[in-house]
C-alpha atoms as a PDB file:
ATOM      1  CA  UNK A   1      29.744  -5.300   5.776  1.00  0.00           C
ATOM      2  CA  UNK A   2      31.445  -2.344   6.226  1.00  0.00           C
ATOM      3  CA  UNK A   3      29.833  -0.985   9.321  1.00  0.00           C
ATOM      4  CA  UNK A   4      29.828  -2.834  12.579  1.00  0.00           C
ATOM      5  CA  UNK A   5      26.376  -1.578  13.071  1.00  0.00           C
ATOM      6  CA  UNK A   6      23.400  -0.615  11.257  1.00  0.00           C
ATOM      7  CA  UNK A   7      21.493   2.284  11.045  1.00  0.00           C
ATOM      8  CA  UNK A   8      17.730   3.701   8.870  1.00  0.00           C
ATOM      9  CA  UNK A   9      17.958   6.221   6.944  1.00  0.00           C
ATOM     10  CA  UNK A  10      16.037   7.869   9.273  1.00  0.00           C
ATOM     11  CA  UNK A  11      18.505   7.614  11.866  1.00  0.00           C
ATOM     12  CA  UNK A  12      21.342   8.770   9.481  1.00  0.00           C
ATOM     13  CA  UNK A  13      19.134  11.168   8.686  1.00  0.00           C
ATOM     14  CA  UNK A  14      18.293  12.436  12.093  1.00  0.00           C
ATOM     15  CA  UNK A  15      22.120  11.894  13.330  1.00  0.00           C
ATOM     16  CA  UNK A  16      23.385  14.509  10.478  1.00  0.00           C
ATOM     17  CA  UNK A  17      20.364  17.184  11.494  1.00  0.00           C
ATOM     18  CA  UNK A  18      21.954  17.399  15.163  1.00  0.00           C
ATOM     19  CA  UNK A  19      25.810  17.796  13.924  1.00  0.00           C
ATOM     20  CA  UNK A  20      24.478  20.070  11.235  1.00  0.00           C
ATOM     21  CA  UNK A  21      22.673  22.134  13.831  1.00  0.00           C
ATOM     22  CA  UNK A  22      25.727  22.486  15.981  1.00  0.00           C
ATOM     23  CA  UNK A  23      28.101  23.069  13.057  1.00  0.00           C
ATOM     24  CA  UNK A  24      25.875  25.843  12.292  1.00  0.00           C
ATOM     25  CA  UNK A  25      25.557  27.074  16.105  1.00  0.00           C
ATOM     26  CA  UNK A  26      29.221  27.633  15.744  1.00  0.00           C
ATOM     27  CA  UNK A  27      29.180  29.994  12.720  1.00  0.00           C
ATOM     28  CA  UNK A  28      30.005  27.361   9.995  1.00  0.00           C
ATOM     29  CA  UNK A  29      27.620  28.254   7.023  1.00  0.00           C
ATOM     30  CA  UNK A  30      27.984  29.162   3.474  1.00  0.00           C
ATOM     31  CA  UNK A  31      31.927  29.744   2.327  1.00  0.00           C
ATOM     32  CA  UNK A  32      32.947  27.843   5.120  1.00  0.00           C
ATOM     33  CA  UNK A  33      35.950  25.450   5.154  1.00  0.00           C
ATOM     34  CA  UNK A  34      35.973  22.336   7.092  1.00  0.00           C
ATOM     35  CA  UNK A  35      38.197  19.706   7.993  1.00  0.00           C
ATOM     36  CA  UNK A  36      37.510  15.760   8.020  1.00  0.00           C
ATOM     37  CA  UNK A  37      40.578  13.981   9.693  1.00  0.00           C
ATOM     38  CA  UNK A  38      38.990  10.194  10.982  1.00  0.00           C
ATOM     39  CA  UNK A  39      39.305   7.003   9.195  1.00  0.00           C
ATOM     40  CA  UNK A  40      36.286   6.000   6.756  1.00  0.00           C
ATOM     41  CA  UNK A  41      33.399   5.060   9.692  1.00  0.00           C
ATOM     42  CA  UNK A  42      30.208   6.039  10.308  1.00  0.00           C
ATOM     43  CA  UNK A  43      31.241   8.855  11.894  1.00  0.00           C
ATOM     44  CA  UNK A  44      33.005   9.644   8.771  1.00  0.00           C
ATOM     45  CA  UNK A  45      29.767   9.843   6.952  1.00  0.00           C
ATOM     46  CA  UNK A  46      27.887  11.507   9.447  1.00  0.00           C
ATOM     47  CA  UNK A  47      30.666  14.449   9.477  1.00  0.00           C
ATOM     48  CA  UNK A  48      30.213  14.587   5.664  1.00  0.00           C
ATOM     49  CA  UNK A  49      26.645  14.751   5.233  1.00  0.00           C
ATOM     50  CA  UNK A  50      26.036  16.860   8.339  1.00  0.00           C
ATOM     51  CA  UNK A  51      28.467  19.433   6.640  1.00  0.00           C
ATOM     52  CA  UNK A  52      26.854  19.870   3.491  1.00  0.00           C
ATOM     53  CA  UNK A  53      24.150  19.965   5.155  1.00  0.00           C
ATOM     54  CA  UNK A  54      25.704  23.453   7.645  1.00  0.00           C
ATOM     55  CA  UNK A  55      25.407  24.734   3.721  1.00  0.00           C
ATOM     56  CA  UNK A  56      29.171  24.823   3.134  1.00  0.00           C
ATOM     57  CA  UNK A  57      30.488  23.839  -0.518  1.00  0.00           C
ATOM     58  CA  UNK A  58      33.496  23.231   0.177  1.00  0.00           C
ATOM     59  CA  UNK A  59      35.073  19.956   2.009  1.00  0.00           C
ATOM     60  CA  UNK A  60      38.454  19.344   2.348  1.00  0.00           C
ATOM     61  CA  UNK A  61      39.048  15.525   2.932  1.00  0.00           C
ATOM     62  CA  UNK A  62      42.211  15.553   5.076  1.00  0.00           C
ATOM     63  CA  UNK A  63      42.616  12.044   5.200  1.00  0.00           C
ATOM     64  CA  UNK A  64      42.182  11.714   1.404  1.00  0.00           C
ATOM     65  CA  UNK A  65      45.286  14.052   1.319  1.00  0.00           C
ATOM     66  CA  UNK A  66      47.343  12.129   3.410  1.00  0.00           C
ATOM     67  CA  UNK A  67      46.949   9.127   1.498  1.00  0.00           C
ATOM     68  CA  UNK A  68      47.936  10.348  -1.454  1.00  0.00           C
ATOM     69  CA  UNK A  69      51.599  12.087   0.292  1.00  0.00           C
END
């Protein structure tokens, strides 16, 4: 298993509605750029659904980058 944990989908679901809420707080929105720089992890997913759901199209996967140097 690739998580140490489980969660629902309601819990992911919940869990990306508070970080999306406080990315938005913070002025990210539509034409936005944001950074993801963790290891794949929950977390990891969290950030990434959370941002898309801010309303920002565009992701830039940092860590994805630094693989491929």
């Amino acid at each position: 298993m690739l998580f140490s944990f489980k969660v629902t989908y309601k819990e992911l679901d919940e869990m990306t509605d508070v970080l999306a809420a406080k990315l938005r707080s913070i002025g990210v929105g539509k034409n936005s750029i944001v950074g993801i720089m963790m290891e794949r992890c929950l977390e990891y997913t969290i950030s990434y659904i959370a941002i898309h759901k801010a309303g920002t199209y565009v992701i830039i996967d940092i860590y994805s980058l630094l693989v491929k140097v």
